[in-house]
PDB file of N, CA and C in Angstrom:
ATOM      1  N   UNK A   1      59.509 139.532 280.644  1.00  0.00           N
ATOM      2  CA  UNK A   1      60.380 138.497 281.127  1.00  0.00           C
ATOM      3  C   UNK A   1      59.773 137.151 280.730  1.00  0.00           C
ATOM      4  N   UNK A   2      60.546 136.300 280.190  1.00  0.00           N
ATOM      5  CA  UNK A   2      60.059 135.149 279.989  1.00  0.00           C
ATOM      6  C   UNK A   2      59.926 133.446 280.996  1.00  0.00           C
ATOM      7  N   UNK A   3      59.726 133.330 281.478  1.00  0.00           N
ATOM      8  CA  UNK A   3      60.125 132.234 282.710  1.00  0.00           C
ATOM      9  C   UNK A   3      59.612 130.455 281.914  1.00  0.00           C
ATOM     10  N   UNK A   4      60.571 129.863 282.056  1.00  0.00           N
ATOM     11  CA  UNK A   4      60.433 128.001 281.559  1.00  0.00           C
ATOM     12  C   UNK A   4      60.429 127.731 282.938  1.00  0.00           C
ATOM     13  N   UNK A   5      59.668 126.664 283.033  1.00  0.00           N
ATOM     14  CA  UNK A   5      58.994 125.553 283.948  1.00  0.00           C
ATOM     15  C   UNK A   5      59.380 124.277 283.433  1.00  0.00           C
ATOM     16  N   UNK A   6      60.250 124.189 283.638  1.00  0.00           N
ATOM     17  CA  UNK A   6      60.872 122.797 282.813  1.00  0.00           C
ATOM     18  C   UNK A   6      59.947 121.336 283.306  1.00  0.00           C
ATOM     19  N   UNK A   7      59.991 120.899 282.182  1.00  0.00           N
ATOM     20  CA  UNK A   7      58.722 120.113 281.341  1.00  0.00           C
ATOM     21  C   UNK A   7      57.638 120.805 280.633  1.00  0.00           C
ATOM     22  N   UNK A   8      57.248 122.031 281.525  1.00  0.00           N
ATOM     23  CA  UNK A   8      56.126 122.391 280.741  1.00  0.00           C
ATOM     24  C   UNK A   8      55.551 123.344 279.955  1.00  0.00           C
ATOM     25  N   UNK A   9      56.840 123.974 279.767  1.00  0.00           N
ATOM     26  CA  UNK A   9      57.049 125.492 278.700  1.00  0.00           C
ATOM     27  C   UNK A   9      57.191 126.844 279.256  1.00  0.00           C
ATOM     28  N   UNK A  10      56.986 127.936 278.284  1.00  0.00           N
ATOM     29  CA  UNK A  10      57.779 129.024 279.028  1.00  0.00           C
ATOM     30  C   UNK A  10      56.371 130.124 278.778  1.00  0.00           C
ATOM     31  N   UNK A  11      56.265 131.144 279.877  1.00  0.00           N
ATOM     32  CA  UNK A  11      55.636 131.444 279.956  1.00  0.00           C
ATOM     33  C   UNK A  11      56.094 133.242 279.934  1.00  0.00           C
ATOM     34  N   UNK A  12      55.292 134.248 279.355  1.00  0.00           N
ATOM     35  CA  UNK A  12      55.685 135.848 278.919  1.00  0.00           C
ATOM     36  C   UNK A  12      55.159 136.400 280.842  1.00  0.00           C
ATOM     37  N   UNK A  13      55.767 137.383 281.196  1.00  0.00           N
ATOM     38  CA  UNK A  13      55.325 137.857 282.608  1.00  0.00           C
ATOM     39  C   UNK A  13      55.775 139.196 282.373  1.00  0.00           C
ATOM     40  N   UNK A  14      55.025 139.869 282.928  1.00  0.00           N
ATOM     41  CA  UNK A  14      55.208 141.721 283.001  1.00  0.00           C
ATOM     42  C   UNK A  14      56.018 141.743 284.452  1.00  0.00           C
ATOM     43  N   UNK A  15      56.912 142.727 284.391  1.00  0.00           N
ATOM     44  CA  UNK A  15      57.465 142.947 285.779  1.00  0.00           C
ATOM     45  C   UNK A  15      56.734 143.139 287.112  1.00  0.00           C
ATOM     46  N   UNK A  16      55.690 143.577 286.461  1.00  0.00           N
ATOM     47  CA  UNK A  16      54.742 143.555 287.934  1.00  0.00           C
ATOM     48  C   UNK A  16      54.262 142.553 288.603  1.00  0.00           C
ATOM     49  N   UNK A  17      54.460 141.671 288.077  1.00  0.00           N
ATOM     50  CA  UNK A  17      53.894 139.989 288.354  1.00  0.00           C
ATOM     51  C   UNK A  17      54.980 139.609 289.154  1.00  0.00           C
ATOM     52  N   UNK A  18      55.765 139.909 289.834  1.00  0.00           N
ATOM     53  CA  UNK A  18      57.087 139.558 290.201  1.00  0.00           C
ATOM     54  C   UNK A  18      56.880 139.370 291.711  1.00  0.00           C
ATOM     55  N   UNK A  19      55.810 140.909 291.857  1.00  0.00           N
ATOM     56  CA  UNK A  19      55.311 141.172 293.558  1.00  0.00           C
ATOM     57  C   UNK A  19      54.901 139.978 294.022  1.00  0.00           C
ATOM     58  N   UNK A  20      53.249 139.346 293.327  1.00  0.00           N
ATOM     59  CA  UNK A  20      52.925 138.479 294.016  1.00  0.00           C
ATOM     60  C   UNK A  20      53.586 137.037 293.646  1.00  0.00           C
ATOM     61  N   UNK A  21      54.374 136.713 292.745  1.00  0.00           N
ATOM     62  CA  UNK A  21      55.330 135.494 292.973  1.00  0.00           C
ATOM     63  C   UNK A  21      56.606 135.481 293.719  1.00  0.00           C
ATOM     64  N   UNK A  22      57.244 136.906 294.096  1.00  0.00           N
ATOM     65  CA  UNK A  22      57.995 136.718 295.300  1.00  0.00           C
ATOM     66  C   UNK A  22      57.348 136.166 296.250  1.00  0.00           C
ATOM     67  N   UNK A  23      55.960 135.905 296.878  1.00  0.00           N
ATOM     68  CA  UNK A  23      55.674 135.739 297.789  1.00  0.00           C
ATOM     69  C   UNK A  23      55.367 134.458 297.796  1.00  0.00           C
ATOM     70  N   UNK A  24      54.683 134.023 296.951  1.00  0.00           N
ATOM     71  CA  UNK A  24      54.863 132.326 296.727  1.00  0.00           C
ATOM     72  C   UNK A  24      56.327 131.465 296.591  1.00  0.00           C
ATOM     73  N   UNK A  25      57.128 132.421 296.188  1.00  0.00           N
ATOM     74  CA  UNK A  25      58.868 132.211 296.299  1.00  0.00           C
ATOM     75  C   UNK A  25      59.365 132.083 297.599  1.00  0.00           C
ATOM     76  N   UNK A  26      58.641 133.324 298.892  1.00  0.00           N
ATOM     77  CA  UNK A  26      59.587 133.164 300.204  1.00  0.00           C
ATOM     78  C   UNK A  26      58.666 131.541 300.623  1.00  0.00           C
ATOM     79  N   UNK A  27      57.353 131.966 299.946  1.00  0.00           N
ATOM     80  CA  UNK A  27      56.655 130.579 300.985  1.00  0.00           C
ATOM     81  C   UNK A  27      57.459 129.591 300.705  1.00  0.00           C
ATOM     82  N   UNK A  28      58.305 129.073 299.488  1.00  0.00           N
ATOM     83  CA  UNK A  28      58.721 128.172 298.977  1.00  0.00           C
ATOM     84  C   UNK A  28      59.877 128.300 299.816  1.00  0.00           C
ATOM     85  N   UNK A  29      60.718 129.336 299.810  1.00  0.00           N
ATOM     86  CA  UNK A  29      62.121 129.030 300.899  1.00  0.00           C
ATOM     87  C   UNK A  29      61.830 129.173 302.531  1.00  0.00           C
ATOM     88  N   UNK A  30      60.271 129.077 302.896  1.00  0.00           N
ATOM     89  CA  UNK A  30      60.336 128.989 304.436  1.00  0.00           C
ATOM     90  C   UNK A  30      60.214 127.579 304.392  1.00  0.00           C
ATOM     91  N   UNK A  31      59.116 127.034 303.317  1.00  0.00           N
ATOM     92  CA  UNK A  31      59.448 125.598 303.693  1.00  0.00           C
ATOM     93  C   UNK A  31      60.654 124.624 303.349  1.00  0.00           C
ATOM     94  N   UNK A  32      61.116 125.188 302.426  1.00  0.00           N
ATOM     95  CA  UNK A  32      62.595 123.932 302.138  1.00  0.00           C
ATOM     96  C   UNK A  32      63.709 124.568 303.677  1.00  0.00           C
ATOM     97  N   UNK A  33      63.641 125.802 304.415  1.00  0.00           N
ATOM     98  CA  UNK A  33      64.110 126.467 305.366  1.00  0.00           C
ATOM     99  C   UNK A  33      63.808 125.510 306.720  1.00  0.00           C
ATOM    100  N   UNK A  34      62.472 124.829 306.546  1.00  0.00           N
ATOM    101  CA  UNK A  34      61.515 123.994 307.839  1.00  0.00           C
ATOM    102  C   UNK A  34      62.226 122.273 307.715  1.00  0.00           C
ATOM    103  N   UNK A  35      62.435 122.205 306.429  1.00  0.00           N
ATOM    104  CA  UNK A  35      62.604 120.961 306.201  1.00  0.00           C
ATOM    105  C   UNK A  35      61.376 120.230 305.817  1.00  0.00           C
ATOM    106  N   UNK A  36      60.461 120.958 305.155  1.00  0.00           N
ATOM    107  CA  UNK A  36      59.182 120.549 305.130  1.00  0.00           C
ATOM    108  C   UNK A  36      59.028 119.968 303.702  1.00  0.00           C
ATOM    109  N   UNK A  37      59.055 118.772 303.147  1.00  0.00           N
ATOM    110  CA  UNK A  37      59.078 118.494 301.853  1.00  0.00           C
ATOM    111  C   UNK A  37      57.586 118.457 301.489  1.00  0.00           C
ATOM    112  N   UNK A  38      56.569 118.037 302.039  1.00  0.00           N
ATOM    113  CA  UNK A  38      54.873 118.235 301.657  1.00  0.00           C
ATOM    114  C   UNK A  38      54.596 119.541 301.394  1.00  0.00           C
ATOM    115  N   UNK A  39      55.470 120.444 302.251  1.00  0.00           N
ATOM    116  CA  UNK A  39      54.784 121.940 302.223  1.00  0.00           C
ATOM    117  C   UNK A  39      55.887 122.349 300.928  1.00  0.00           C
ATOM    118  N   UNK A  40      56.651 122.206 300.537  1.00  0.00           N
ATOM    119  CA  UNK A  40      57.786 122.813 299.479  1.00  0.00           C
ATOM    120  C   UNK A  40      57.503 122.202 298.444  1.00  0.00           C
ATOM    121  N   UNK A  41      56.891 120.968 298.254  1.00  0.00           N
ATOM    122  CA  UNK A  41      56.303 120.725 297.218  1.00  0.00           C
ATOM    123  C   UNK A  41      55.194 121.357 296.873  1.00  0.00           C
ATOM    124  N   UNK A  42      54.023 121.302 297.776  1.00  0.00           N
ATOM    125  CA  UNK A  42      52.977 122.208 297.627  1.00  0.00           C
ATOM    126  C   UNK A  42      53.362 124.069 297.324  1.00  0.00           C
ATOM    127  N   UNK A  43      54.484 124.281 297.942  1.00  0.00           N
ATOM    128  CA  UNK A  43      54.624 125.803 297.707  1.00  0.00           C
ATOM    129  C   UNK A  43      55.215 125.583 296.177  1.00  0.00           C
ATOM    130  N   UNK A  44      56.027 124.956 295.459  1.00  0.00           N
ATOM    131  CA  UNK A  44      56.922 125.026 294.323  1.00  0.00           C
ATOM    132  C   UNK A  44      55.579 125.076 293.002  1.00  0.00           C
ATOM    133  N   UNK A  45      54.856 123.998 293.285  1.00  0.00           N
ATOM    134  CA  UNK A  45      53.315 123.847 292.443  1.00  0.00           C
ATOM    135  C   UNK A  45      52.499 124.675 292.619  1.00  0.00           C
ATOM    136  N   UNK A  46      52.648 125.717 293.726  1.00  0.00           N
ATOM    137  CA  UNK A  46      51.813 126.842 293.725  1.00  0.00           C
ATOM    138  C   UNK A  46      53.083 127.822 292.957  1.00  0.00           C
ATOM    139  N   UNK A  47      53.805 128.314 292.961  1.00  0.00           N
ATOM    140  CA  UNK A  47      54.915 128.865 292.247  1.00  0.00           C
ATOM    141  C   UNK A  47      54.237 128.848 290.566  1.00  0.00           C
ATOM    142  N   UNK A  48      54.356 127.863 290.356  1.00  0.00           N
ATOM    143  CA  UNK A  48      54.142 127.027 288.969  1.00  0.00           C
ATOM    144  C   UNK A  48      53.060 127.918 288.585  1.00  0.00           C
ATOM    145  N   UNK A  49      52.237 127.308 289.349  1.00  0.00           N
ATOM    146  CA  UNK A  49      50.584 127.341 289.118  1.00  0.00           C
ATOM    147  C   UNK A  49      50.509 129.328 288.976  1.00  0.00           C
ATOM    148  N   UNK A  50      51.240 129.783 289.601  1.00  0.00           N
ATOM    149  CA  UNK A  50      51.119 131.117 289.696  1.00  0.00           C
ATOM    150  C   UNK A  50      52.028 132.086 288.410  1.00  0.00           C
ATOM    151  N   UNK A  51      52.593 131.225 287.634  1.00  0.00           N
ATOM    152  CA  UNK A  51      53.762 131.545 286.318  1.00  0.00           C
ATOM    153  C   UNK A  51      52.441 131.166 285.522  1.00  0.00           C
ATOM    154  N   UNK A  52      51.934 130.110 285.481  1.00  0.00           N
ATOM    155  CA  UNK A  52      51.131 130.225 284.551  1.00  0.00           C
ATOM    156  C   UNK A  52      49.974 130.622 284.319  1.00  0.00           C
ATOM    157  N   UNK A  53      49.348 130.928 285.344  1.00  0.00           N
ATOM    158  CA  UNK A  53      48.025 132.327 286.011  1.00  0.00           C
ATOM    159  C   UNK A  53      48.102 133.843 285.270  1.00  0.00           C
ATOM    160  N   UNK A  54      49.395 133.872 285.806  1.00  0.00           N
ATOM    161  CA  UNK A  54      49.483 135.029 285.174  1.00  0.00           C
ATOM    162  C   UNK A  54      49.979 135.773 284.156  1.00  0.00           C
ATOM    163  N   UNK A  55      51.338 134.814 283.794  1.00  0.00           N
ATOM    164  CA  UNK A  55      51.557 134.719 282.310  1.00  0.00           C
ATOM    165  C   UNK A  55      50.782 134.323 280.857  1.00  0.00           C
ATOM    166  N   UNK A  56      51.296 134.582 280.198  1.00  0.00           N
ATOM    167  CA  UNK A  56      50.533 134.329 278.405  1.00  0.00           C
ATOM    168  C   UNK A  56      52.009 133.540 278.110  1.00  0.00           C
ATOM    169  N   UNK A  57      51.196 132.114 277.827  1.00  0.00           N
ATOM    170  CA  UNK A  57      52.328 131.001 277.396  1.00  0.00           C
ATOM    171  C   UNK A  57      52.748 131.485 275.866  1.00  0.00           C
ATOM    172  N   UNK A  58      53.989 130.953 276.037  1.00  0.00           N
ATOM    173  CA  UNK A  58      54.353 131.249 274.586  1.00  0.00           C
ATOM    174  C   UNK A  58      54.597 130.164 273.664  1.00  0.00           C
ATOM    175  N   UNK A  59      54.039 130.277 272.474  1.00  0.00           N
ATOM    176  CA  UNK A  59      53.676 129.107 271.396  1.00  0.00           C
ATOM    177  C   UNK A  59      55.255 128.860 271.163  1.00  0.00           C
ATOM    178  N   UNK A  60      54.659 127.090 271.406  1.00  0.00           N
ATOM    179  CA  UNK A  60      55.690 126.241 270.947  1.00  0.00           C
ATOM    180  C   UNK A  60      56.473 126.286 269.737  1.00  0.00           C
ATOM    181  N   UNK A  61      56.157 127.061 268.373  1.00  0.00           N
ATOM    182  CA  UNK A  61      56.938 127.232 267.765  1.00  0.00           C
ATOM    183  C   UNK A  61      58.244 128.615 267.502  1.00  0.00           C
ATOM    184  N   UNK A  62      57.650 129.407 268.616  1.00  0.00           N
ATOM    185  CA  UNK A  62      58.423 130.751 268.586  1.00  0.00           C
ATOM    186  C   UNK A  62      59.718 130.169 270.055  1.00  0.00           C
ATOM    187  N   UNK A  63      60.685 130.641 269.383  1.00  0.00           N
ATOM    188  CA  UNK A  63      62.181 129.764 269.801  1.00  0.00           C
ATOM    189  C   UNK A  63      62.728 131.447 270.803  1.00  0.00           C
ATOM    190  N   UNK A  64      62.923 131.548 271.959  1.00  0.00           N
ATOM    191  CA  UNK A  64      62.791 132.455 273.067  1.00  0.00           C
ATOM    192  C   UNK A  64      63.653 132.161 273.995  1.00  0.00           C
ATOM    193  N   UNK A  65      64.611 132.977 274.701  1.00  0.00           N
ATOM    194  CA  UNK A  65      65.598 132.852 275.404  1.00  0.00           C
ATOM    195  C   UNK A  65      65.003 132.784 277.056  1.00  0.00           C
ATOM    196  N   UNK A  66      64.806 132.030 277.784  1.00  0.00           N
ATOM    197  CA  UNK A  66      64.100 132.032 279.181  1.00  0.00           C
ATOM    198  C   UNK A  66      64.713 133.064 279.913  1.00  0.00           C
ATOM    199  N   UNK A  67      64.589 134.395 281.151  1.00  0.00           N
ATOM    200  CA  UNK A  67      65.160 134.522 281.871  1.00  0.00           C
ATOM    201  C   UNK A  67      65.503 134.394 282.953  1.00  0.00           C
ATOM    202  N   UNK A  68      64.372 133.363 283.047  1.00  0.00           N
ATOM    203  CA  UNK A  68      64.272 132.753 284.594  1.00  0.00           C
ATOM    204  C   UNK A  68      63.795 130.861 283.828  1.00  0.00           C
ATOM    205  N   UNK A  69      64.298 130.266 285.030  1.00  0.00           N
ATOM    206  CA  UNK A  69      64.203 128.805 284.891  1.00  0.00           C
ATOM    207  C   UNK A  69      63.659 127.657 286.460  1.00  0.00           C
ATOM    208  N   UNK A  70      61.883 127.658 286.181  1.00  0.00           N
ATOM    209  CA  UNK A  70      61.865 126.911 287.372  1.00  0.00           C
ATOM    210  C   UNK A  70      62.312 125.559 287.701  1.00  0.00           C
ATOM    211  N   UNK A  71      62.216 124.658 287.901  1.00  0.00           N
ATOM    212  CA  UNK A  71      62.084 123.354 288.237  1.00  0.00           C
ATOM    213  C   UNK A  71      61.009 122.713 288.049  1.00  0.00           C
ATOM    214  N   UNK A  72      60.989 121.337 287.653  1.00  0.00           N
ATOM    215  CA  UNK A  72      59.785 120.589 287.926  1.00  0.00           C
ATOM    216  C   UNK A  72      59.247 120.176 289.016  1.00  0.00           C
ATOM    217  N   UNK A  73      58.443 120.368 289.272  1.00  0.00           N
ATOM    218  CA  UNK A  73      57.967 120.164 290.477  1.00  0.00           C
ATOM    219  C   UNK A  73      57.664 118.884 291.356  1.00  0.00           C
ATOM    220  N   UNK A  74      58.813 117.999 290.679  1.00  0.00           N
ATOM    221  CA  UNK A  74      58.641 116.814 290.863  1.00  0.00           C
ATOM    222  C   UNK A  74      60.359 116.215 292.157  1.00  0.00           C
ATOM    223  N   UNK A  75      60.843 118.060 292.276  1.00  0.00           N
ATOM    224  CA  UNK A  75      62.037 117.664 292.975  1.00  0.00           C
ATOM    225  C   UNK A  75      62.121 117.592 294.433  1.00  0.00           C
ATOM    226  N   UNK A  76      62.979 117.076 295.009  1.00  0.00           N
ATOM    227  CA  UNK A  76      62.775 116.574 296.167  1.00  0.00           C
ATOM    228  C   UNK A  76      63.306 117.598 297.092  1.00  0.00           C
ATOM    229  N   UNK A  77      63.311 117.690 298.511  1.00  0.00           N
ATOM    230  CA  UNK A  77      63.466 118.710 299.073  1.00  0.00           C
ATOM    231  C   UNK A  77      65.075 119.497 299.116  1.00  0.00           C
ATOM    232  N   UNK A  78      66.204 118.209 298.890  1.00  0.00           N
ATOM    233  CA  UNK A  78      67.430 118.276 298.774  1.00  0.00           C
ATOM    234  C   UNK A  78      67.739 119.073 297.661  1.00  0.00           C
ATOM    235  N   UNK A  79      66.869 118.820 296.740  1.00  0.00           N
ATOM    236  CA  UNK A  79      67.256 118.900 295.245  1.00  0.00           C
ATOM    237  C   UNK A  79      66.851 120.749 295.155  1.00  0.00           C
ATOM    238  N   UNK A  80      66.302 120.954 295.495  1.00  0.00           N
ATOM    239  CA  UNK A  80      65.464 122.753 295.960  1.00  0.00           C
ATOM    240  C   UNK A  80      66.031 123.414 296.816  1.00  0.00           C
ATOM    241  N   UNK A  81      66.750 122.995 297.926  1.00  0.00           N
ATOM    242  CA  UNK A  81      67.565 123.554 298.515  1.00  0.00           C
ATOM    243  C   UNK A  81      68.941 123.608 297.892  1.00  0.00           C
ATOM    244  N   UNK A  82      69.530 122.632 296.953  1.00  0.00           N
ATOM    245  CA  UNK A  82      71.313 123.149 296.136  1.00  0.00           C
ATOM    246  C   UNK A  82      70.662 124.431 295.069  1.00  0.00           C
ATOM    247  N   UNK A  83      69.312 124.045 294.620  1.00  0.00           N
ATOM    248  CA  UNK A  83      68.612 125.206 293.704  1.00  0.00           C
ATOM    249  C   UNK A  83      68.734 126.258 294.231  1.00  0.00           C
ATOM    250  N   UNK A  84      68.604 126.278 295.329  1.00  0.00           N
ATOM    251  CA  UNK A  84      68.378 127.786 296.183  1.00  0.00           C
ATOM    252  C   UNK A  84      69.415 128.756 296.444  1.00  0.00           C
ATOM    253  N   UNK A  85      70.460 127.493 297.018  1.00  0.00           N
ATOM    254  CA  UNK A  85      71.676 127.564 296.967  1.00  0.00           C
ATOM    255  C   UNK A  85      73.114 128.169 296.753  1.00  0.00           C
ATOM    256  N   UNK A  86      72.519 127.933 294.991  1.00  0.00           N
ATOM    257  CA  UNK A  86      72.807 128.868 293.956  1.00  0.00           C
ATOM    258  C   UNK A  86      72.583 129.844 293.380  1.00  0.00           C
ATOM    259  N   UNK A  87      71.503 130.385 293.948  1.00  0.00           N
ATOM    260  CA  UNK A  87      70.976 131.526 293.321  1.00  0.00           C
ATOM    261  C   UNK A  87      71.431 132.778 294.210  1.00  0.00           C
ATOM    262  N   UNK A  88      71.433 133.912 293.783  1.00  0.00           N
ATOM    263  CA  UNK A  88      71.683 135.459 294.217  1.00  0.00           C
ATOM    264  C   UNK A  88      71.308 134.967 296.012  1.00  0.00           C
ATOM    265  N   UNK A  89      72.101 135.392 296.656  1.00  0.00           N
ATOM    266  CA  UNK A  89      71.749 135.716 298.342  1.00  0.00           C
ATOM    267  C   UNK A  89      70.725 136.722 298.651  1.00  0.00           C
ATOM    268  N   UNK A  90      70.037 137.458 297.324  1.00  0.00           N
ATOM    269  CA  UNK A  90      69.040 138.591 297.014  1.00  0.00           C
ATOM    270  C   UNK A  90      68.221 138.011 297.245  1.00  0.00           C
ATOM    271  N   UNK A  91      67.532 136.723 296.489  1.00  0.00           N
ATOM    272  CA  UNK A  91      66.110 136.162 296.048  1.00  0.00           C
ATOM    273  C   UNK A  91      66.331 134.625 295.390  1.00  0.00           C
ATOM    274  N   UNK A  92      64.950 134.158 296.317  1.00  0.00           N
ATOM    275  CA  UNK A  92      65.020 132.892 296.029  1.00  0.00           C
ATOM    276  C   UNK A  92      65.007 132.393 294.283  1.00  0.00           C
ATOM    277  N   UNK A  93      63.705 131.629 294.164  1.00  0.00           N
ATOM    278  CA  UNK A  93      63.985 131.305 292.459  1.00  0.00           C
ATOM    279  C   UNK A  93      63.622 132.467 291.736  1.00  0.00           C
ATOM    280  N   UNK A  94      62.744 133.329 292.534  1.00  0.00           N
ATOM    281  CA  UNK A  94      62.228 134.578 291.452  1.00  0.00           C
ATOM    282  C   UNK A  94      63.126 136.047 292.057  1.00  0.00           C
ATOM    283  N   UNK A  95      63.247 136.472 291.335  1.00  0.00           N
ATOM    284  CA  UNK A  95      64.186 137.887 291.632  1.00  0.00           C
ATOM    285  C   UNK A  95      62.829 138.798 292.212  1.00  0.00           C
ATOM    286  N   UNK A  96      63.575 139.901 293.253  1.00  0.00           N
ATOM    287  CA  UNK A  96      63.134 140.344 293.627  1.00  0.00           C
ATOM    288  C   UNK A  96      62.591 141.257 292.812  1.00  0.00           C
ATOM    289  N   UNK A  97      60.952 141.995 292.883  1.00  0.00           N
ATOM    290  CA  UNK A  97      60.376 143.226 291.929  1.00  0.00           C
ATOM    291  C   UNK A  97      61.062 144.234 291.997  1.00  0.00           C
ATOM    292  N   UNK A  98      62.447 144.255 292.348  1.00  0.00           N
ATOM    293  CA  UNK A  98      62.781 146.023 292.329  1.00  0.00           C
ATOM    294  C   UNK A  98      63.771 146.323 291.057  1.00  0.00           C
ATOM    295  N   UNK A  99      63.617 145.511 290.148  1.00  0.00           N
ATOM    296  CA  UNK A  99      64.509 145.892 288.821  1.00  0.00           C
ATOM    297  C   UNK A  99      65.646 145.607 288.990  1.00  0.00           C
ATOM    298  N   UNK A 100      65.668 143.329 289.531  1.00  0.00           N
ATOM    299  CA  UNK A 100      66.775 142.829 289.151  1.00  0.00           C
ATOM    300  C   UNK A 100      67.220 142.305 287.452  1.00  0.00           C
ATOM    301  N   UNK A 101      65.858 141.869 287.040  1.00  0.00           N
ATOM    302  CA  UNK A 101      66.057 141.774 285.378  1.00  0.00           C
ATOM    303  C   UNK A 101      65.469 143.427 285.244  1.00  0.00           C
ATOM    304  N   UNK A 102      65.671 142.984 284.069  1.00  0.00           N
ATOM    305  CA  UNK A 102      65.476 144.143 282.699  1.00  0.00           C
ATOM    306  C   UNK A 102      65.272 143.863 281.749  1.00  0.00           C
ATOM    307  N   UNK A 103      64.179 143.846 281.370  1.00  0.00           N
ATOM    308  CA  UNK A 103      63.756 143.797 279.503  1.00  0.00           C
ATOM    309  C   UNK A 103      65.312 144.563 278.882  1.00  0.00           C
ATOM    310  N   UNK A 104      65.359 143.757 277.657  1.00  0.00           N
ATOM    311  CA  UNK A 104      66.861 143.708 277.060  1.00  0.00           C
ATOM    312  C   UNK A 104      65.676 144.209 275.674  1.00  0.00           C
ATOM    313  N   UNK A 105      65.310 144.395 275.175  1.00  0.00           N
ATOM    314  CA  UNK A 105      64.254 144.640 274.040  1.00  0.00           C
ATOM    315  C   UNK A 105      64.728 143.433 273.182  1.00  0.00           C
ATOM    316  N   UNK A 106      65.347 142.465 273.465  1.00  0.00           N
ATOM    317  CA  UNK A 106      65.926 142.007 272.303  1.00  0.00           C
ATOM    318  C   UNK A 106      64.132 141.473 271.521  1.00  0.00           C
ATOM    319  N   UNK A 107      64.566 141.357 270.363  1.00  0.00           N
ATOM    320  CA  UNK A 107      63.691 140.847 269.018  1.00  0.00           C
ATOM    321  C   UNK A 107      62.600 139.357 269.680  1.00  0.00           C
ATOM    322  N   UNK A 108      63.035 138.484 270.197  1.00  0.00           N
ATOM    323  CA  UNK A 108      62.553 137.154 270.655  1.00  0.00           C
ATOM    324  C   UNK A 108      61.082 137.683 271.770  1.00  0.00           C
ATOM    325  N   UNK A 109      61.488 138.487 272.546  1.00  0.00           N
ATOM    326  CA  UNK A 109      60.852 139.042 273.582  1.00  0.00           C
ATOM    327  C   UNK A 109      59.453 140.184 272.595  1.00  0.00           C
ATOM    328  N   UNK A 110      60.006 140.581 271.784  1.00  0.00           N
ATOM    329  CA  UNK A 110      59.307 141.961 271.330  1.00  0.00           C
ATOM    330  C   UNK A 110      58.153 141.125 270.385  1.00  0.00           C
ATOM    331  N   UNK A 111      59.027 140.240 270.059  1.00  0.00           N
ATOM    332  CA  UNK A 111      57.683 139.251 268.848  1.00  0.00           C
ATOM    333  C   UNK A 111      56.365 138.428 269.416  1.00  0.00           C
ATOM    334  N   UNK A 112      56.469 138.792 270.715  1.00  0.00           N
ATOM    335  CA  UNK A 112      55.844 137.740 271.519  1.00  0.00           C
ATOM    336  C   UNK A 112      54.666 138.589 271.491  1.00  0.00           C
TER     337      UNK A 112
END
């Protein structure tokens, strides 16, 4: 799976990586849930920080379809909650580990 962090590139993730960023994901929707903008910022940059921990970034010149798309972490608490919003009533920004994506084998993914 590939995940962009918009501004700061996209990063390759194995499905198993999904477990422990759901959990930095609910932390992220208990606090935009609290109204807590210090703590939802801090949870969204731990999010981040945790896409790129455990992912292998992918070079800027190989052109890759994202399947997931975070935010910058520069958004405000309003702005994370219409994010949330919108997404599946399943899972916050990251899908849940039980085989909501699926590797598609396509070519972009396989070259990586």
């Amino acid at each position: 799976m590939i995940v962009r962090v918009l501004g700061q590139g996209q990063w390759l993730l194995e499905p198993e990586h999904l477990l422990e960023l759901n959990g930095l994901d609910q932390e992220l929707e208990a606090r935009v849930s609290a109204g807590d903008e210090e703590g939802m910022r801090a949870a969204l940059q731990g999010l981040v920080d945790g896409v790129r921990r455990l992912g292998v970034e992918v070079p800027d010149d190989v052109i890759a379809e994202s399947d997931l798309v975070l935010p910058d972490v520069d958004l405000t608490l309003d702005e994370v909650k219409e994010l949330l919003a919108e997404t599946s009533e399943y899972y916050g920004l990251i899908p849940d580990g039980d085989g909501d994506l699926h590797e598609d084998g396509d070519a972009s993914s396989a070259a990586l």
